[in-house]
N, C-alpha and C. Protein backbone atom coordinates (compact mmCIF):
# COMPACT_ATOMS: atom_id res chain seq x y z
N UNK A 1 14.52 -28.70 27.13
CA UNK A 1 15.48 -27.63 27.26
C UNK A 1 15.58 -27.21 28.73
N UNK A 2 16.74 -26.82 29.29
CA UNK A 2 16.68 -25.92 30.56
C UNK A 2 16.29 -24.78 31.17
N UNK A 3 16.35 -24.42 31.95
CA UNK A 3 15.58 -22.81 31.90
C UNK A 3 16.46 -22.08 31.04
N UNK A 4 17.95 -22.73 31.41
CA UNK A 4 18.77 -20.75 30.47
C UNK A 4 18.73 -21.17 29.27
N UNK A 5 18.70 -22.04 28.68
CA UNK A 5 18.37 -22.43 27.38
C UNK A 5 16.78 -21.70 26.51
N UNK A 6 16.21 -22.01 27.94
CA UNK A 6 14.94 -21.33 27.59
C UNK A 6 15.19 -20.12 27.41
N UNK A 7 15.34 -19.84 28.78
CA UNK A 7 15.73 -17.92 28.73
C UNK A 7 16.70 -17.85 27.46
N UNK A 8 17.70 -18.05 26.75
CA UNK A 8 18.27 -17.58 25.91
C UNK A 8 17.51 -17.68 24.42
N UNK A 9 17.00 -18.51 24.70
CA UNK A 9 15.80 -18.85 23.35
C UNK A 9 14.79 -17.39 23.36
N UNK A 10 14.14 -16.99 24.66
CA UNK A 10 12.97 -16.33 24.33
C UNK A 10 13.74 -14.98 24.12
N UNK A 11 15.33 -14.53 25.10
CA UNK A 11 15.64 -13.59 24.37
C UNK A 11 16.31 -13.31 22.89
N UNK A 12 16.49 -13.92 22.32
CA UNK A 12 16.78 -13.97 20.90
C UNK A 12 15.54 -14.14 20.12
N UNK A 13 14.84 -14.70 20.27
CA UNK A 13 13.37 -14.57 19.77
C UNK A 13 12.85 -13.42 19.71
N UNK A 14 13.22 -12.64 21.34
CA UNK A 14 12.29 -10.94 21.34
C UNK A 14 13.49 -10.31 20.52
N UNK A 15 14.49 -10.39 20.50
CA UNK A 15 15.58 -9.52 19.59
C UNK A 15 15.30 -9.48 17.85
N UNK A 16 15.21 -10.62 17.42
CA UNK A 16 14.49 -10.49 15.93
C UNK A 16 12.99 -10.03 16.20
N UNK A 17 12.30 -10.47 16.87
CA UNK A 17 10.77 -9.71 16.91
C UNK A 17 11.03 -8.75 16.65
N UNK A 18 11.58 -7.54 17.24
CA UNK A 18 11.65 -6.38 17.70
C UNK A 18 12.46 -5.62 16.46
N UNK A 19 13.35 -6.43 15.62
CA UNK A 19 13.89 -5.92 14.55
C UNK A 19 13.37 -6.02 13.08
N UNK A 20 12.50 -6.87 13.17
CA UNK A 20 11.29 -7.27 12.62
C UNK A 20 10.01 -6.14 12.54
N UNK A 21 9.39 -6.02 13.78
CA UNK A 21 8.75 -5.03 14.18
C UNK A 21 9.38 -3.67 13.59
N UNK A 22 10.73 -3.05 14.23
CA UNK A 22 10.69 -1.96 13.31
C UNK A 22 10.88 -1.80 11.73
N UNK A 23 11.30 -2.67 11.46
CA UNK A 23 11.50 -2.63 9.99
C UNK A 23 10.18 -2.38 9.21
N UNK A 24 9.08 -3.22 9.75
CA UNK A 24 7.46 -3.18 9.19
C UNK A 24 6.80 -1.86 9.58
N UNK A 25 7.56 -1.28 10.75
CA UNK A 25 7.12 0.16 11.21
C UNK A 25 7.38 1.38 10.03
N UNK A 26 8.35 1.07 9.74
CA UNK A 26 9.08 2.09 8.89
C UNK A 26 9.18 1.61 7.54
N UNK A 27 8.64 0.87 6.91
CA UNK A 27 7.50 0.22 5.15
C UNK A 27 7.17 1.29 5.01
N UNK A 28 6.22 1.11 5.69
CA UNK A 28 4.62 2.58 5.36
C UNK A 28 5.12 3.92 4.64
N UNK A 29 5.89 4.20 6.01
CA UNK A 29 6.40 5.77 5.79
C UNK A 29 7.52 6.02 5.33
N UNK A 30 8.57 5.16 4.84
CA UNK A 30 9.69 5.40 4.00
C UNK A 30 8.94 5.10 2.26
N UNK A 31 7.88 4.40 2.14
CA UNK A 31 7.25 4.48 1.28
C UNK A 31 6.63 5.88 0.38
N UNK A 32 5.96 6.51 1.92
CA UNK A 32 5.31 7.58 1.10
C UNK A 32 6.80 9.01 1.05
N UNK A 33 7.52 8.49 1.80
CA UNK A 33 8.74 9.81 2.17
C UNK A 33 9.29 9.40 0.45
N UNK A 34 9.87 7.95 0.27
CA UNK A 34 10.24 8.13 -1.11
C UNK A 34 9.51 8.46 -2.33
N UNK A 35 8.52 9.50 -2.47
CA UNK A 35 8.46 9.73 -3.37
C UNK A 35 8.82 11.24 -4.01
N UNK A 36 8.82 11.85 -2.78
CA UNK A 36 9.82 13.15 -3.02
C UNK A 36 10.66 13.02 -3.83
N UNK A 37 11.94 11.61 -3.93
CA UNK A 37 12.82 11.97 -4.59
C UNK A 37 12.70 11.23 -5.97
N UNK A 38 13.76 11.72 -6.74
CA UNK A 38 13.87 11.11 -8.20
C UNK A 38 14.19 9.49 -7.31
N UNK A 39 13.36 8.84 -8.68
CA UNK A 39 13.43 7.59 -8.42
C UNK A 39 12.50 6.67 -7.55
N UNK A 40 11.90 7.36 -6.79
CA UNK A 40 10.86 7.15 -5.49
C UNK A 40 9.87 6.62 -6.12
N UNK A 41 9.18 6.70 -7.13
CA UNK A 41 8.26 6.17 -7.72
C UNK A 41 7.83 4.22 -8.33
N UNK A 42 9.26 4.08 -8.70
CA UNK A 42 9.31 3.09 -8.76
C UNK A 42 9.76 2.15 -8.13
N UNK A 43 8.81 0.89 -7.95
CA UNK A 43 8.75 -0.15 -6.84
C UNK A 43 10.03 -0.79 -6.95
N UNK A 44 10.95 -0.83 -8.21
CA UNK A 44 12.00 -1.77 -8.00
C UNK A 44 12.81 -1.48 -7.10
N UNK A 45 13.13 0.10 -6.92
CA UNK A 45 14.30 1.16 -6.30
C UNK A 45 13.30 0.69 -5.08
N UNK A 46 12.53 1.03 -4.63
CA UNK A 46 12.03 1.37 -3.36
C UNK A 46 12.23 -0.37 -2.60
N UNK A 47 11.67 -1.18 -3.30
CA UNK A 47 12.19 -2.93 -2.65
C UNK A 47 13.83 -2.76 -2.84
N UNK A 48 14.31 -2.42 -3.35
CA UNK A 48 15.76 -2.83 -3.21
C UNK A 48 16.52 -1.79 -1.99
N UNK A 49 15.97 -0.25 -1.75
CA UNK A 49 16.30 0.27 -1.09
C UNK A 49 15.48 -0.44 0.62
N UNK A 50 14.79 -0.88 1.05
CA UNK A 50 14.59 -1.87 1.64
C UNK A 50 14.98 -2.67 1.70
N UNK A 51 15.43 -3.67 1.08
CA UNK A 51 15.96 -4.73 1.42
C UNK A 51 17.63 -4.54 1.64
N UNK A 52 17.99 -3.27 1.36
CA UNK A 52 19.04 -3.35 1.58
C UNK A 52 19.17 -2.95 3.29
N UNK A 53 17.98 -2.04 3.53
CA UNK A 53 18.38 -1.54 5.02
C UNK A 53 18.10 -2.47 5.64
N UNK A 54 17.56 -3.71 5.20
CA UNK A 54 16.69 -4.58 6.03
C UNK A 54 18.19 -5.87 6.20
């Protein structure tokens, strides 16, 4: 590969990292935030409401 090939490789690489990264940031605690509401309890709603933001 060339350098800008390179360079365009490693920045698209850090761009999903990084969208990646927050998404796993915000699991945890949209986890425990959904249970306040109706529905929050169950894992199906909570994976699908994830995967949709994801």
């Amino acid at each position: 590969m060339t350098p800008t090939e390179r360079r365009a490789s490693a920045s698209l690489g850090g761009i999903f990292a990084l969208r990646m990264l927050g998404l796993f940031l915000v699991l945890p605690v949209f986890a425990l935030e959904a249970r306040r509401y109706p529905g929050g309890e169950d894992p199906l709603w909570l994976g699908l409401a994830m995967g949709i933001t994801g």
